[in-house]
Structures are given as C-alpha cells and as structure tokens.
N, C-alpha and C. Protein backbone atom coordinates (compact mmCIF):
# COMPACT_ATOMS: atom_id res chain seq x y z
N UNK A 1 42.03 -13.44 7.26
CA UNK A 1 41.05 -12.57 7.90
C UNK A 1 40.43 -13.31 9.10
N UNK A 2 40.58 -13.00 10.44
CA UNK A 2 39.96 -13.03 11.52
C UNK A 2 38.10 -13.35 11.71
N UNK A 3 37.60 -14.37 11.90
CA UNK A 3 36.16 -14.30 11.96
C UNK A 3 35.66 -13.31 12.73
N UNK A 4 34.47 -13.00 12.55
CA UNK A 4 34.10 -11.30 13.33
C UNK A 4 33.29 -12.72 14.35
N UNK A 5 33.31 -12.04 15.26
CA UNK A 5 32.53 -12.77 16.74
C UNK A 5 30.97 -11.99 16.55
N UNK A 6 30.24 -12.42 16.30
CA UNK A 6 28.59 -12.07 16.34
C UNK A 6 27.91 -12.36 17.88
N UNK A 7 28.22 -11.19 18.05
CA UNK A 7 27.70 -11.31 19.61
C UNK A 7 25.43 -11.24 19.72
N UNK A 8 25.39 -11.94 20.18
CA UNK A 8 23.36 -11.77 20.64
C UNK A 8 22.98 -11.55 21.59
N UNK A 9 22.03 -10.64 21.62
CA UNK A 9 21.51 -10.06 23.06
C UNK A 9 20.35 -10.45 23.21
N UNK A 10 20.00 -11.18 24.04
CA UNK A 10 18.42 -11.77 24.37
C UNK A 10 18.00 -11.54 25.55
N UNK A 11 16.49 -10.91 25.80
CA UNK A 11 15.62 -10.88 26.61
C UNK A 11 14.39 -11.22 26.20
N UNK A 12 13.58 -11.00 27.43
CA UNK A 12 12.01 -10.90 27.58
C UNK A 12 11.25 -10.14 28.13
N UNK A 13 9.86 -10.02 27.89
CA UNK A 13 9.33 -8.88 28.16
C UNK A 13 7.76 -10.01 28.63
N UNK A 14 7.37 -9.37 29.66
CA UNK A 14 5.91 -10.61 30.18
C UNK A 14 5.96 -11.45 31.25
N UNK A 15 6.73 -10.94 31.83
CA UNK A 15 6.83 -12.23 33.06
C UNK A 15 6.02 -11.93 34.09
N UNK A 16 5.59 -10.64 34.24
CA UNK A 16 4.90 -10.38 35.20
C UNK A 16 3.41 -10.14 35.29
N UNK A 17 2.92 -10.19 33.89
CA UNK A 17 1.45 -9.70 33.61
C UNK A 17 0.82 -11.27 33.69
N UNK A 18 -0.85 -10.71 34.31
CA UNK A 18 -2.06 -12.20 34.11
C UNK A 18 -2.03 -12.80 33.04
N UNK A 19 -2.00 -11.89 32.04
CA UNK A 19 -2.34 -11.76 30.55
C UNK A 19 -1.58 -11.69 29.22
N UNK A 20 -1.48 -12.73 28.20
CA UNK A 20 -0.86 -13.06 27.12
C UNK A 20 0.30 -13.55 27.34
N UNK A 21 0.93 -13.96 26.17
CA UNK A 21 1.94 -14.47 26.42
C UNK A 21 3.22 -14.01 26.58
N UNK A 22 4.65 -14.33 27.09
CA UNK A 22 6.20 -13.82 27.77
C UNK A 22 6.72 -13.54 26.04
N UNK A 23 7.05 -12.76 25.44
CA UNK A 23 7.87 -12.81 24.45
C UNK A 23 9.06 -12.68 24.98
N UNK A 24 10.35 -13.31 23.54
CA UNK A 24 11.96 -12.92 23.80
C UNK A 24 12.30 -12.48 22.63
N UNK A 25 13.26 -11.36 22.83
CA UNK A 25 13.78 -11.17 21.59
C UNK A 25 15.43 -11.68 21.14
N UNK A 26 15.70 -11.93 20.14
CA UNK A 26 17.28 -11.91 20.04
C UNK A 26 17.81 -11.21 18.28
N UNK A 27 18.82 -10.42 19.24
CA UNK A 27 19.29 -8.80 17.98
C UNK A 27 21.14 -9.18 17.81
N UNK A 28 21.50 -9.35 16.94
CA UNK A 28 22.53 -9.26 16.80
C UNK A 28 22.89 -7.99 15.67
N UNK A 29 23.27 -6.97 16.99
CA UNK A 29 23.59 -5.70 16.39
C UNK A 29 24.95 -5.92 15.01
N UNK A 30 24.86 -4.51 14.53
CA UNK A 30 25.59 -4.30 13.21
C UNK A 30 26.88 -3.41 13.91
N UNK A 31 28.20 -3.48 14.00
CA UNK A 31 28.96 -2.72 14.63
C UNK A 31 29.13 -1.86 13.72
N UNK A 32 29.12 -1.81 12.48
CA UNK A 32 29.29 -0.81 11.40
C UNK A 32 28.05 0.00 11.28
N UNK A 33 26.81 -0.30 11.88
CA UNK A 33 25.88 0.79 11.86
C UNK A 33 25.14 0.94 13.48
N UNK A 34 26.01 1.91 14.11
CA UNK A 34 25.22 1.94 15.81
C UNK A 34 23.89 2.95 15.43
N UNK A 35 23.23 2.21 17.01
CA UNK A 35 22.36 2.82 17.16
C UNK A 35 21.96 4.09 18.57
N UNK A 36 21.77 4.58 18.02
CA UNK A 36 22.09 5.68 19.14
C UNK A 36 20.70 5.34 20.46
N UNK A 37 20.73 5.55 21.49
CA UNK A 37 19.67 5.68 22.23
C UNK A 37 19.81 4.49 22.68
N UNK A 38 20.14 3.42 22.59
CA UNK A 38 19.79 1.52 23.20
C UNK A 38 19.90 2.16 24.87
N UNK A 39 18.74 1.65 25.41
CA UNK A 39 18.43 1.43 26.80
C UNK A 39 17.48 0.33 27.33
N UNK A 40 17.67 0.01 28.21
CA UNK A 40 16.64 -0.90 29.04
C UNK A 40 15.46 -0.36 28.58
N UNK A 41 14.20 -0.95 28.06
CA UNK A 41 12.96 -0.68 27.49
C UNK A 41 12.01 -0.41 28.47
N UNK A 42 12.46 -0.58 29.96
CA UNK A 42 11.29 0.07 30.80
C UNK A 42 11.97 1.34 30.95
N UNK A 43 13.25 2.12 30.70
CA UNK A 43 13.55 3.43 30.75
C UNK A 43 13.03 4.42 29.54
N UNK A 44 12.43 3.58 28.94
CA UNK A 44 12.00 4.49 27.60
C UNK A 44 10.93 4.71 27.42
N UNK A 45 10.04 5.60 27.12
CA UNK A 45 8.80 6.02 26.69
C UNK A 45 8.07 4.92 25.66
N UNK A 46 7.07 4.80 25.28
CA UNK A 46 6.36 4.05 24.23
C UNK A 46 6.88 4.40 22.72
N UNK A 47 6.56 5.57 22.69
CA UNK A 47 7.25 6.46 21.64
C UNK A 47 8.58 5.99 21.23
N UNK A 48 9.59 6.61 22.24
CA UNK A 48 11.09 6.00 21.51
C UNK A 48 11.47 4.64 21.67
N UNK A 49 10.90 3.87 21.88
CA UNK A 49 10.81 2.32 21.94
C UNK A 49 10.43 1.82 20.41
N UNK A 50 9.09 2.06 20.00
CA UNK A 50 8.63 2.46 19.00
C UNK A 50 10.04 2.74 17.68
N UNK A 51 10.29 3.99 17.58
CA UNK A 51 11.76 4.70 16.71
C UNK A 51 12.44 3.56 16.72
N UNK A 52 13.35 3.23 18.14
CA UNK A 52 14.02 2.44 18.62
C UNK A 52 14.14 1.22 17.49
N UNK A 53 12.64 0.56 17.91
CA UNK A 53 12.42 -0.72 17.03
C UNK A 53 12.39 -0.69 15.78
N UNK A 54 12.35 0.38 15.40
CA UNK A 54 12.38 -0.01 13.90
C UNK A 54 13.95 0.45 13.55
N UNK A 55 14.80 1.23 14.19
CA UNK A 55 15.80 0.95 13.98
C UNK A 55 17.13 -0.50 13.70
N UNK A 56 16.74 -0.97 14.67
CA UNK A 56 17.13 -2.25 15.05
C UNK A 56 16.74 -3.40 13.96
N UNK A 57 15.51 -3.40 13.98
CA UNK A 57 14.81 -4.54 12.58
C UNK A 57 15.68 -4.11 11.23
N UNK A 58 15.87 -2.49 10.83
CA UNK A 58 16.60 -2.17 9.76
C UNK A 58 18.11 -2.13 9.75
N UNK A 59 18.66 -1.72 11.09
CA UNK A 59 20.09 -1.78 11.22
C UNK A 59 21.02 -3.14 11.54
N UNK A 60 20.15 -3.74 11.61
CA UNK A 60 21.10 -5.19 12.88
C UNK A 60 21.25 -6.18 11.40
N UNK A 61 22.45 -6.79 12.12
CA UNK A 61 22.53 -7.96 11.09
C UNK A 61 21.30 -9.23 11.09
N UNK A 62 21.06 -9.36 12.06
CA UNK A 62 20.17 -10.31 12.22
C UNK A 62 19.31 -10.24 13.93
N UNK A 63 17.76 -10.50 13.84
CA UNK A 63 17.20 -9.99 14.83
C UNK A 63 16.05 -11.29 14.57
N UNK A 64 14.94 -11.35 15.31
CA UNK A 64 13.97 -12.53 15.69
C UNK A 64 13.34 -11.95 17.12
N UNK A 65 11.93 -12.53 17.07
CA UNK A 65 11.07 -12.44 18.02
C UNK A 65 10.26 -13.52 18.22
N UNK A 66 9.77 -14.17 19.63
CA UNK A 66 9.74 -15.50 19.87
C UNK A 66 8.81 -15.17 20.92
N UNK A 67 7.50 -16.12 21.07
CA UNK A 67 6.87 -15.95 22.65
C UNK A 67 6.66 -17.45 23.08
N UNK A 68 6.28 -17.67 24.16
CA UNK A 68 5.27 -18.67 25.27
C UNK A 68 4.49 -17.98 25.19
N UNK A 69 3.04 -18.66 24.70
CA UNK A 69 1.64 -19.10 25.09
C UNK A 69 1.25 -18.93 26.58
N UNK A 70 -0.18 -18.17 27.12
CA UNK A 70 -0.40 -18.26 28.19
C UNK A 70 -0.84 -20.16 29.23
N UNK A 71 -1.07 -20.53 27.84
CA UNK A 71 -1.37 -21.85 28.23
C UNK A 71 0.54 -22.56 28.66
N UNK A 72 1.36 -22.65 27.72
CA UNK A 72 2.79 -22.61 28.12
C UNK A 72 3.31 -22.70 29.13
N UNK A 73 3.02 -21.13 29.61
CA UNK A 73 3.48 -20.74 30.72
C UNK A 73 2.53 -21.33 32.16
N UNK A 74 1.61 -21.62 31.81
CA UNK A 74 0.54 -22.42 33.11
C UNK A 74 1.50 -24.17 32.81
N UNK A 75 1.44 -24.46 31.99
CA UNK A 75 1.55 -26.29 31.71
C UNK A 75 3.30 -25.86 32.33
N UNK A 76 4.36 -25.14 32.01
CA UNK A 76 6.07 -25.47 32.36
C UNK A 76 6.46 -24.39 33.53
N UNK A 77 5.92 -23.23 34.03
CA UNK A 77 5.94 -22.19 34.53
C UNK A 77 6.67 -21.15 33.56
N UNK A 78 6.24 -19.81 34.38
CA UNK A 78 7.28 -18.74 33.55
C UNK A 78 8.31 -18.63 33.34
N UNK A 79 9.46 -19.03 34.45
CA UNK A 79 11.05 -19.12 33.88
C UNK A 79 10.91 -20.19 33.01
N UNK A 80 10.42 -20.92 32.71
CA UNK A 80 10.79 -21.98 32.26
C UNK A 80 10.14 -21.72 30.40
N UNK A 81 8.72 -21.05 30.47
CA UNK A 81 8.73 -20.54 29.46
C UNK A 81 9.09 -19.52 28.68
N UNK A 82 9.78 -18.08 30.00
CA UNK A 82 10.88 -17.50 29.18
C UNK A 82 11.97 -17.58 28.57
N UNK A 83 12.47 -19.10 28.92
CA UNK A 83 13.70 -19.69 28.58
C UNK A 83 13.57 -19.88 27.31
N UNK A 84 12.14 -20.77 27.27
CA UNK A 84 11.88 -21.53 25.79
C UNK A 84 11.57 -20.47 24.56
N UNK A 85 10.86 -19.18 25.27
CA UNK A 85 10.82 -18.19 24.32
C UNK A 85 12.52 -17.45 23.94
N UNK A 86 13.17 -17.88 24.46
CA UNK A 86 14.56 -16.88 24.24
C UNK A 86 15.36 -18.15 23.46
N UNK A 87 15.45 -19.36 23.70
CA UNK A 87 15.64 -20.56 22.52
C UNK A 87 14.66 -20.35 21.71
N UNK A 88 13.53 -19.94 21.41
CA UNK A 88 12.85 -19.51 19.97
C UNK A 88 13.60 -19.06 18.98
N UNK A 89 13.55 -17.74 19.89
CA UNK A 89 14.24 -16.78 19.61
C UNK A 89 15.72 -16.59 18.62
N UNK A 90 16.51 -17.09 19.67
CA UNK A 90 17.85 -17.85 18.94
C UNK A 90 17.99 -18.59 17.88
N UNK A 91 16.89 -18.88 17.68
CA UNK A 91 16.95 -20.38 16.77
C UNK A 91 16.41 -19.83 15.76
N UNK A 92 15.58 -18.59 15.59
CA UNK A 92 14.64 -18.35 14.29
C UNK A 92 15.68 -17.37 13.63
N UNK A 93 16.89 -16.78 14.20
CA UNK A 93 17.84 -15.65 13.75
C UNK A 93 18.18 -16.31 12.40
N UNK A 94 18.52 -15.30 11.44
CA UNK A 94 19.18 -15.93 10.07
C UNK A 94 20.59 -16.65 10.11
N UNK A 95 20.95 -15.80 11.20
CA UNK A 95 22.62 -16.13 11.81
C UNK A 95 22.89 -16.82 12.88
N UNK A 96 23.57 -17.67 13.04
CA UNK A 96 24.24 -18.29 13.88
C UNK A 96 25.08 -16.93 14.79
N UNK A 97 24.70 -16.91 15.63
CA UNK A 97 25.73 -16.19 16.50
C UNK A 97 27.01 -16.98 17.16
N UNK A 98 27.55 -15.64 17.98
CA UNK A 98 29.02 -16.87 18.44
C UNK A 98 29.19 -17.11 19.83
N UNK A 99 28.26 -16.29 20.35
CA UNK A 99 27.94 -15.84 21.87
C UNK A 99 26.87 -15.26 21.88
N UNK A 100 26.13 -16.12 23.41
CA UNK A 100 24.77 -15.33 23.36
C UNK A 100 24.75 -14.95 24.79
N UNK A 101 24.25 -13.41 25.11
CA UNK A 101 24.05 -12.61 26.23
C UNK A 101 22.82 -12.51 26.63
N UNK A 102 22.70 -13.10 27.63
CA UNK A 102 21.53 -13.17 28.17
C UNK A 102 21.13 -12.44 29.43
N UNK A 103 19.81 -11.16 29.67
CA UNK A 103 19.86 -10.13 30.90
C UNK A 103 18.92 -11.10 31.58
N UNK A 104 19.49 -10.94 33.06
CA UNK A 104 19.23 -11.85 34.33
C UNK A 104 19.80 -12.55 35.02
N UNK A 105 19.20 -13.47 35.16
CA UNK A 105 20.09 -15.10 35.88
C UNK A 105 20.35 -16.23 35.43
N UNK A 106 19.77 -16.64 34.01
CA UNK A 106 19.27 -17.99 33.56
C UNK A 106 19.74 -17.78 32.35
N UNK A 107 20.14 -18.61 31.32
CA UNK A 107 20.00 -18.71 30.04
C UNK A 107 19.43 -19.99 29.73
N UNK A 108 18.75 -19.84 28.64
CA UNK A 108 18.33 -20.97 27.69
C UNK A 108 19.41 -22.12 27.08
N UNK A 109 18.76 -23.01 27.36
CA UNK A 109 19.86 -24.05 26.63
C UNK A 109 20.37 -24.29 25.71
N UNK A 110 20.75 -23.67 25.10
CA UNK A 110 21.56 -23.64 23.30
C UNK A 110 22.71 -24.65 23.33
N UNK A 111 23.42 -24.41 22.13
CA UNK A 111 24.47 -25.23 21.50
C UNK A 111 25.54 -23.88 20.95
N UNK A 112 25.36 -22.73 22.05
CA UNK A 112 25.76 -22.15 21.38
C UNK A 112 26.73 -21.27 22.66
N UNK A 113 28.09 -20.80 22.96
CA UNK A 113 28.48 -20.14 24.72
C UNK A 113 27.38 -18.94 24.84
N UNK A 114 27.19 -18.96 25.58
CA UNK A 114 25.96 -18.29 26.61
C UNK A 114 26.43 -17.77 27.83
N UNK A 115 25.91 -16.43 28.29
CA UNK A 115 25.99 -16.25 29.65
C UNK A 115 25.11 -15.15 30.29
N UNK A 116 24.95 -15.60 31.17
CA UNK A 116 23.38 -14.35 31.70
C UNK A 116 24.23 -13.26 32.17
N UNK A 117 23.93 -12.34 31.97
CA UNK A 117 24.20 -10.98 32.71
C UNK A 117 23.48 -9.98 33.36
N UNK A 118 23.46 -9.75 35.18
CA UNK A 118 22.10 -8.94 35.50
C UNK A 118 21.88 -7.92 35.19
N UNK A 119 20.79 -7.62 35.25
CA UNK A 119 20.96 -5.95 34.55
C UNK A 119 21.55 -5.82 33.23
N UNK A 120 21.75 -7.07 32.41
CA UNK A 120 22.28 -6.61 31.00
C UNK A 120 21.83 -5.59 29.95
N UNK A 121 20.20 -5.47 30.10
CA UNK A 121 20.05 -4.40 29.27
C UNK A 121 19.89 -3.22 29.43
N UNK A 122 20.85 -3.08 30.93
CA UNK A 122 21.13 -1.75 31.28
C UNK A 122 23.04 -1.36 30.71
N UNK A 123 23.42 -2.71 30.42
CA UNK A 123 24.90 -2.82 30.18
C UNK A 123 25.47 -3.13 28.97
N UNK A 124 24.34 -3.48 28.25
CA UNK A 124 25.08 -3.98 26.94
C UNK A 124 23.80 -3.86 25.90
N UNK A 125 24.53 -3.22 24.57
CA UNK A 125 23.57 -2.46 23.61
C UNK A 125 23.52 -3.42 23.11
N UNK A 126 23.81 -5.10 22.58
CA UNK A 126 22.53 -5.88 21.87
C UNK A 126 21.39 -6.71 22.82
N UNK A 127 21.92 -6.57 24.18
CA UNK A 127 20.58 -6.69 25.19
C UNK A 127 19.65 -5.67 25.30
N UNK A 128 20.22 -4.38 25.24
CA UNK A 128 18.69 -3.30 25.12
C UNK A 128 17.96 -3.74 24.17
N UNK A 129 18.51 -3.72 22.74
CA UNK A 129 18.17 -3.69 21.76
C UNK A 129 16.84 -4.71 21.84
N UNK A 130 17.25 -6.42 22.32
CA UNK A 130 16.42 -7.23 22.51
C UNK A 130 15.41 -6.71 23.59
N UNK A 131 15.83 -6.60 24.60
CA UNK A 131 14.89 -5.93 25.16
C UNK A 131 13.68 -5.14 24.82
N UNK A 132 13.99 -4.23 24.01
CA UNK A 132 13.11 -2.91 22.91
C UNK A 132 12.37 -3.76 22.32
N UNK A 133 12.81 -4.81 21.30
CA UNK A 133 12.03 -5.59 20.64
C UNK A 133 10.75 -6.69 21.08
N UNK A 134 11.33 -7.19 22.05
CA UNK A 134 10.70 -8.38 23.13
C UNK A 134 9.45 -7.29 23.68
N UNK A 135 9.50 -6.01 24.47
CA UNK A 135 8.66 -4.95 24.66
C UNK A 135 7.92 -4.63 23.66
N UNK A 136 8.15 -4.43 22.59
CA UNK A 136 7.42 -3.78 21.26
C UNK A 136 6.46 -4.70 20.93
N UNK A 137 6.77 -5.75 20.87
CA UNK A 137 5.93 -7.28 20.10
C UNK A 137 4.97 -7.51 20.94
N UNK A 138 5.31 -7.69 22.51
CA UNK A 138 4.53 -8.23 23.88
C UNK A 138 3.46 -6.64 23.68
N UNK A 139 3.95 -5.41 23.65
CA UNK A 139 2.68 -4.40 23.34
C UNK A 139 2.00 -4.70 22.37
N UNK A 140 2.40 -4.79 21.21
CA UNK A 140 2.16 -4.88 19.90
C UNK A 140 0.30 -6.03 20.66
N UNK A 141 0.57 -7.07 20.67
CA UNK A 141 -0.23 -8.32 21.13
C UNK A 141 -1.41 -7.74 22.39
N UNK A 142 -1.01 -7.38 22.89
CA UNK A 142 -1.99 -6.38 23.98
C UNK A 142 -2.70 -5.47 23.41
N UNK A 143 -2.20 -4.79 22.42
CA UNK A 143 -3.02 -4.02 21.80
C UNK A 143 -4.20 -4.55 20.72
N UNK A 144 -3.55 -5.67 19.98
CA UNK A 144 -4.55 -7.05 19.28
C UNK A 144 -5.78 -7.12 20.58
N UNK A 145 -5.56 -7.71 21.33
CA UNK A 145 -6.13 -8.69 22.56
C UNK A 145 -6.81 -7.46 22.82
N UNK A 146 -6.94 -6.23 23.13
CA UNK A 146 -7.71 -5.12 23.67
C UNK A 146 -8.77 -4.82 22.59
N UNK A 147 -8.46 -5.51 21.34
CA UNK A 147 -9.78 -5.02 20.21
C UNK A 147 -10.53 -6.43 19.98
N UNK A 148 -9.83 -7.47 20.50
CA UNK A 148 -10.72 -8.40 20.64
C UNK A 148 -12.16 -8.59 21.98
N UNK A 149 -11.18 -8.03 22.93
CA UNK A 149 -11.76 -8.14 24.47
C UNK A 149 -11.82 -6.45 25.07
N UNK A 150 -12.40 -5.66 23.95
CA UNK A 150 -12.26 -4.57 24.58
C UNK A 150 -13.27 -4.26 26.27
N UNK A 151 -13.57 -4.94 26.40
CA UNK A 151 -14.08 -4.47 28.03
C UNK A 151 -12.92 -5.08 29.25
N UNK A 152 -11.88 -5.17 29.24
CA UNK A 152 -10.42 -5.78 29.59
C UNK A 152 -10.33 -4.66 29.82
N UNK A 153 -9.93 -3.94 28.57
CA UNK A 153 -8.93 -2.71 28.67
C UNK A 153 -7.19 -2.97 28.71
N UNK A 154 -6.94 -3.89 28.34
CA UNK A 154 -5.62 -4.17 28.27
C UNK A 154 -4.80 -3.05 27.13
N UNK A 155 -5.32 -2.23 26.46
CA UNK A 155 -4.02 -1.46 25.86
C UNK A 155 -3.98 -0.67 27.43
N UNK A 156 -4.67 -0.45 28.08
CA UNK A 156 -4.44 0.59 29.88
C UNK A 156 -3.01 -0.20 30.32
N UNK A 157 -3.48 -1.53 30.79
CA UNK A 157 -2.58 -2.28 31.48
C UNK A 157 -2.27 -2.98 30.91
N UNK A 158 -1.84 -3.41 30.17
CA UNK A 158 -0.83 -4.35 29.31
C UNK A 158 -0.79 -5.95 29.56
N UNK A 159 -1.98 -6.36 30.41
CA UNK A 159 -2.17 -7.46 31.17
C UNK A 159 -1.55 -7.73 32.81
N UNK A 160 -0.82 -6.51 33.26
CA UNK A 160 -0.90 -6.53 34.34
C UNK A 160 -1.72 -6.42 35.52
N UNK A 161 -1.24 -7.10 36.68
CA UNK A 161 -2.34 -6.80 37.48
C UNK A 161 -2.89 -5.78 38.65
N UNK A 162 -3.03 -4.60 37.70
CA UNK A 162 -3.41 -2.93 37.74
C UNK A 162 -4.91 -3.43 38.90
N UNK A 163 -5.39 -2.23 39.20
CA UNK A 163 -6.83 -2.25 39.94
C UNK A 163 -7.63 -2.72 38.83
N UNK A 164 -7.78 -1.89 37.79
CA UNK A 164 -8.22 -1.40 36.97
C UNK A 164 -8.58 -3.36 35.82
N UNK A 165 -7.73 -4.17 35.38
CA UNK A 165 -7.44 -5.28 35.29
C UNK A 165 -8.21 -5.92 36.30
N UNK A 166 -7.75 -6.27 37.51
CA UNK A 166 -8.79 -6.64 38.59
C UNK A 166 -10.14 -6.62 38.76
N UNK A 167 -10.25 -5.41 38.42
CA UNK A 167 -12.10 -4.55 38.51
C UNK A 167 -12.60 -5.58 37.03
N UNK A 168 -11.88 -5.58 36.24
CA UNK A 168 -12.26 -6.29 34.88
C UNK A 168 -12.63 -7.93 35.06
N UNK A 169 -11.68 -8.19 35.80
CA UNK A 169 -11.41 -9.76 35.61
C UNK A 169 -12.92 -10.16 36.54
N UNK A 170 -12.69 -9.27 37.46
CA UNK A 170 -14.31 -9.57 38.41
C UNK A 170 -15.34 -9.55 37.82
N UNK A 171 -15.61 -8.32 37.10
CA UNK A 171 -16.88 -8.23 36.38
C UNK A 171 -17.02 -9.56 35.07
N UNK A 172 -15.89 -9.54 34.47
CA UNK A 172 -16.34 -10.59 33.12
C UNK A 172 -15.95 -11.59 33.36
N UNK A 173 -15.14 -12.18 34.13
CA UNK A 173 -14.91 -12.95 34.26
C UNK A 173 -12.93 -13.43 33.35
N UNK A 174 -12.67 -15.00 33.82
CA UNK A 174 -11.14 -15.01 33.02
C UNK A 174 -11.16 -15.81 31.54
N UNK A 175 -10.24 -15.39 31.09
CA UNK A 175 -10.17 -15.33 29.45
C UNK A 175 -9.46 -16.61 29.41
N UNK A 176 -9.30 -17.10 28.10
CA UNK A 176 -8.26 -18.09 27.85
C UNK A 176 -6.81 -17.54 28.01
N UNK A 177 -6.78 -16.39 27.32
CA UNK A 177 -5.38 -15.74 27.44
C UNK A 177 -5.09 -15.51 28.55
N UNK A 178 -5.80 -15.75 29.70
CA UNK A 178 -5.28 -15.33 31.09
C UNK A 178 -4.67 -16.66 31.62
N UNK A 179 -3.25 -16.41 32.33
CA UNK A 179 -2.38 -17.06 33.18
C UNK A 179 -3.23 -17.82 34.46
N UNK A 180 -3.43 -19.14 34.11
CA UNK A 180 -4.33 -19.75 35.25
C UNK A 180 -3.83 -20.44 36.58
N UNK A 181 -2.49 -20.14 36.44
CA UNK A 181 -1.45 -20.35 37.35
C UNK A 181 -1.48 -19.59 38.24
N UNK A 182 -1.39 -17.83 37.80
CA UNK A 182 -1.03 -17.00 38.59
C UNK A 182 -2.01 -16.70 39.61
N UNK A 183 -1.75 -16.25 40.87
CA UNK A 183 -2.21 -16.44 41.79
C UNK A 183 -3.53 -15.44 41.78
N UNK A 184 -3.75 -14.36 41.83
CA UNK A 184 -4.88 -13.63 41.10
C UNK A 184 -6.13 -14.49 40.24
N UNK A 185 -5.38 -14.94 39.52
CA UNK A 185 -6.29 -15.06 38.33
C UNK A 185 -6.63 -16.90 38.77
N UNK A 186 -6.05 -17.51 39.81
CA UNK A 186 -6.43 -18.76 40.16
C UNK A 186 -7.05 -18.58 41.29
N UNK A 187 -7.04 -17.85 42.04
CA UNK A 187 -8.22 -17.23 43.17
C UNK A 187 -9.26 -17.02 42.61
N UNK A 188 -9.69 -16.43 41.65
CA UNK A 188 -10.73 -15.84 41.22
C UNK A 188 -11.58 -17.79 40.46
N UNK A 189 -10.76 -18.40 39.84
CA UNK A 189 -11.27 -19.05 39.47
C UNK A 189 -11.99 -20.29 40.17
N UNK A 190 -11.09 -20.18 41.38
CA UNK A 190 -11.68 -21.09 42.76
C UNK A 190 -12.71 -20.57 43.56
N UNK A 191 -13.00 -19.33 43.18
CA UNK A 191 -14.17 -18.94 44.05
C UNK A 191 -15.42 -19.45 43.90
C-alpha cells in the first residue's frame, strides 16, 4: 500500500491591524470527507466562515491554530512573526504532514518540503481552509479584547486602522495589545 501524501495548508490572518496578535492556521484536509464552500476568508461573510470553521475542526484529519503576540511582532517584525506563527502552527498538528502549502511569498522554516503559493487560498482547499481558521481565532480574540477594552470598539474594527480605531486610540490613549512598531500607533506615542 502506497503512503497517502498529507498535504497542509497554512496561513494567517493579522498582519495588517494596530491591534492583537497575527494568528496562523494549519488544516490538513480529509480527502474522504470534502468540504463544500472552502474560499479565501476575506470572500466570505462572518457567518459562513463561522459554518465553515466548524466544519473543518470536525472534518479534517488534523488542524491547529497558532499566534504572535503584539509584543512579538514589535521585538522580530510581522513577516517574521507570521512565519513563527505558521511554524506554531505546524508543529502543534497531531500529524506530521508531507508537504506544507503555504499562501504568499514566504514559508516558515520547517523540516518538512514547503512551498509558498500566491493567492493560495484562492487556489487550494487546505489553504482556504487555514485561512477560515487563522480568521475565526484572530476574530474570535478581538471580540475577547472588545469586552475587556470596550471603549476601543474593536469587535467594529477588528484592530484595524478604521477612523473609528483612530478616534479611539486618541481619546484613550495605546494599549499593551497595540503594535508599537506600527506607524500610527508609534506616532501617537511620540507625540
């Protein structure tokens, strides 16, 4: 009998917000149980992202979710801590995969063949999949962080940097969870 090749799809979700930390996910789909719907997770509603994810956690052979710290990502930068969140990632799976697919430009340094693909989780259903998940978790945490710091308003903006975020950061001032790197939120602190 032929070894089955366990293919992994890894992304991230956070690279662009002030606020919390970059999660990655990695899904090594079930070929004997598809999932219908896998898309890039900014093409999908909250809602079927949501469905989505819990499909995936129940259908896949093996799946994991992994972040960088806003502090992380200030001390190594963001590629560098999305990397480390997508080697989390990899590493916390129950399974060894046999190949890992990575959407973008970069992969993480494993011990394991790797290769980035752009736009992968527009191209390949265990990169949506990660994708969906890496999205779900990074909301999931925004929505925490909005009942801690509700005058933020981060379930609005998700820690991006909206007007609305801005208008916030002025009035109260910046959080620990805020990115002290990013240029926004290091202006404000030099003033």
């Amino acid at each position: 009998m032929s070894e089955l090749l366990l293919t992994c799809g890894v992304d991230e979700a956070g690279r662009g917000p002030l606020a919390g930390a970059v999660f990655a996910a990695a899904v090594i789909l079930d070929p004997q149980k598809p999932i219908v719907g896998l898309a890039d997770s900014k093409k999908l509603s909250e809602k079927k992202r949501d469905l989505l994810a819990e499909q995936i956690k129940e259908h896949s052979l093996a799946w994991a979710v992994a972040s960088c710290s806003a502090q992380e990502i200030d001390e190594i930068n963001i590629l560098q801590a999305s990397l480390l969140a997508m080697k989390r990632a990899v590493g916390a799976l129950r399974i060894t995969p046999s190949e890992v697919l990575v959407d973008g430009l970069h992969c993480p340094k494993l011990n394991i063949p790797s290769r980035a693909i752009v736009k992968g989780d527009s191209k390949e259903a265990c990169i949506s999949a990660a994708s969906i998940l890496a999205k779900t978790a990074r909301d999931a945490e925004l929505y925490v962080l909005d009942k801690q710091y509700p005058a933020y308003g981060f379930a609005k903006h998700k820690g991006y940097p909206t007007p609305l975020h801005m208008e916030m950061l002025q009035q109260h001032g910046v959080l620990d969870i805020h990115r002290k790197t990013y240029a926004p939120v290091k202006k404000l602190l030099n003033l």
